[in-house]
Protein backbone atom coordinates (compact mmCIF):
# COMPACT_ATOMS: atom_id res chain seq x y z
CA UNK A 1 13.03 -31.72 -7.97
CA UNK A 2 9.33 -32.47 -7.35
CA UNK A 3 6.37 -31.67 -9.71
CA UNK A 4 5.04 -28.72 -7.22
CA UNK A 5 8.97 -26.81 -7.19
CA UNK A 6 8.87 -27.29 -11.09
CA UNK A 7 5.82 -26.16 -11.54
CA UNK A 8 6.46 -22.93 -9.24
CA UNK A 9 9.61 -22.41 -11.47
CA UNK A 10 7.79 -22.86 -14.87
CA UNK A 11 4.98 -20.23 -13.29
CA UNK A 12 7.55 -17.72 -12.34
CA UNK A 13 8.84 -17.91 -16.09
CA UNK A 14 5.68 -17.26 -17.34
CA UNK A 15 5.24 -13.97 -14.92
CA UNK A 16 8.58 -12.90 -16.07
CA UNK A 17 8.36 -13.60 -19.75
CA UNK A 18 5.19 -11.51 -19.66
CA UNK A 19 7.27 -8.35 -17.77
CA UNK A 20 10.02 -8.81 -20.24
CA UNK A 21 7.70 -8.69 -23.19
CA UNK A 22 5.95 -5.41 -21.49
CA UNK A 23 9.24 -4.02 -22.39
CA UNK A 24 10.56 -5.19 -25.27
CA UNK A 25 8.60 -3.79 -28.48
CA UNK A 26 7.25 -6.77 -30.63
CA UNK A 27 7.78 -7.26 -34.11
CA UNK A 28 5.39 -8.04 -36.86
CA UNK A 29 7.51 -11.39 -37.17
CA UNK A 30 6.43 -12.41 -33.82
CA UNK A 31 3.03 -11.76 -34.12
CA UNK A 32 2.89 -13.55 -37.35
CA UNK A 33 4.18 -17.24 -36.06
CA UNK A 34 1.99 -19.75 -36.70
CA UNK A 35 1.46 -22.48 -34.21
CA UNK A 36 3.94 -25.66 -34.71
CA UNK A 37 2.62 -29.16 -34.00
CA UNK A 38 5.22 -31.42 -32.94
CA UNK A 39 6.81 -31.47 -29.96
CA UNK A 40 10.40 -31.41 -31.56
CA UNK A 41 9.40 -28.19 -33.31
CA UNK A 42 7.76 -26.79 -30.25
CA UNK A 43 11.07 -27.90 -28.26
CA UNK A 44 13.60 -26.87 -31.19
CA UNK A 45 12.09 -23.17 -30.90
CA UNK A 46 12.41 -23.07 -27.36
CA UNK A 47 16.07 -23.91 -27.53
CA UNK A 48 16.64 -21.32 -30.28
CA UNK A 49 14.98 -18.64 -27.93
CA UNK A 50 17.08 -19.69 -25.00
CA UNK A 51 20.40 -19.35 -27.22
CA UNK A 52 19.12 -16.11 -28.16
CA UNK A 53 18.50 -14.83 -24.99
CA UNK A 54 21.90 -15.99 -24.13
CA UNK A 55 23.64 -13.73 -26.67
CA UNK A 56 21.90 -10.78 -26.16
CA UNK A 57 23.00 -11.21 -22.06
CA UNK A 58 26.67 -11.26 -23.19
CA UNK A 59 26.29 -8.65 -25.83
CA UNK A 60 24.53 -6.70 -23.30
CA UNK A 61 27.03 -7.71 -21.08
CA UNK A 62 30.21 -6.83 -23.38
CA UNK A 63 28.65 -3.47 -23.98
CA UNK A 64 28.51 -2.73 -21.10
CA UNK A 65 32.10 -3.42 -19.85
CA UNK A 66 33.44 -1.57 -22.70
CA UNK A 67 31.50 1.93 -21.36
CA UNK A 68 28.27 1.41 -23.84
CA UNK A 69 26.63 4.88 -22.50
CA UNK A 70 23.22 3.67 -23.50
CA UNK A 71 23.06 0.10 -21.73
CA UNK A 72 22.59 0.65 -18.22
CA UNK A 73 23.53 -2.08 -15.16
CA UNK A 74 20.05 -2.75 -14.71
CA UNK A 75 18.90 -3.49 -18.13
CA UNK A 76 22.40 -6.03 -18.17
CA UNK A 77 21.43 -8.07 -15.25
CA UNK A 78 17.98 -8.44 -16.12
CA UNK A 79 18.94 -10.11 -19.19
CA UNK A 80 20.93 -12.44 -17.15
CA UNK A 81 18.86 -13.09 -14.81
CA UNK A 82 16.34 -14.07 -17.69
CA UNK A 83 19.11 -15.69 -19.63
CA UNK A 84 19.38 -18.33 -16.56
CA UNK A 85 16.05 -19.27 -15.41
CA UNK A 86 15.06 -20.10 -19.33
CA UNK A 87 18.54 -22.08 -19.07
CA UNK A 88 17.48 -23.73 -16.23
CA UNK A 89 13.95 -24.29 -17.19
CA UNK A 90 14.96 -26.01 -20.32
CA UNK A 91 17.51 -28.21 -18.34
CA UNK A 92 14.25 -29.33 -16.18
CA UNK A 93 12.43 -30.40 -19.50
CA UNK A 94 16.01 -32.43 -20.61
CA UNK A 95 16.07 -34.22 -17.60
CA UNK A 96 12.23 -34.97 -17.33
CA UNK A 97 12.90 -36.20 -20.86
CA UNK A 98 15.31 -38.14 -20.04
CA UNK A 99 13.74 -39.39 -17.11
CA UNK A 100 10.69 -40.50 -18.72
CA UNK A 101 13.43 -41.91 -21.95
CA UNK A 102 14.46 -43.91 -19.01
CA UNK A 103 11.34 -45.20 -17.56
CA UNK A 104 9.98 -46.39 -20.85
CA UNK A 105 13.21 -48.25 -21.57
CA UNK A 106 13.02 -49.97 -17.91
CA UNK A 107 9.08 -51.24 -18.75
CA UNK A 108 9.48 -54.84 -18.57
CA UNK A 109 8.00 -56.80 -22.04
């Protein structure tokens, strides 16, 4: 992928993460995070996040198949829709990390 149709993607998560947190009521936990430093930390939280987002698609999704009156079709494939572009986001950061893993190792001496 080039740096313009990753960047486009990485926008578009922005834009939704802002609509999904329009909807979602925040917690005093949230608000409360202080800023990590490393990148590892920044990355392992990120990862965590996606996972999370993850389960609450297939709970979402579970409750729903099983007649759940109060989650709705709509509210189910949002959260899989969101569920898959942070999955595929963070799959774009592996492989540029990789990538650049790569590079370095390649340098000649």
């Amino acid at each position: 992928m080039s740096d313009a149709t990753i960047s486009s993607i990485l926008s578009q998560i922005r834009s939704l993460q802002g609509q999904s947190s329009a909807l979602r009521p925040t917690t005093s936990e949230s608000a409360a995070v202080a800023p990590e430093s490393s990148f590892g930390a920044t990355f392992n939280k990120a990862l965590k996040q996606v996972n999370a987002q993850q389960q609450e698609s297939a709970g979402l999704a579970r409750a729903f198949e099983m007649g759940d009156p109060n989650v709705d079709l709509v509210r189910v494939m949002l959260a899989q829709q969101e569920a898959a572009v942070s999955f595929r986001a963070t799959v774009e950061v592996r492989n540029r990390l990789v990538q650049a893993y790569q590079d370095v190792m390649n340098m000649p001496l």
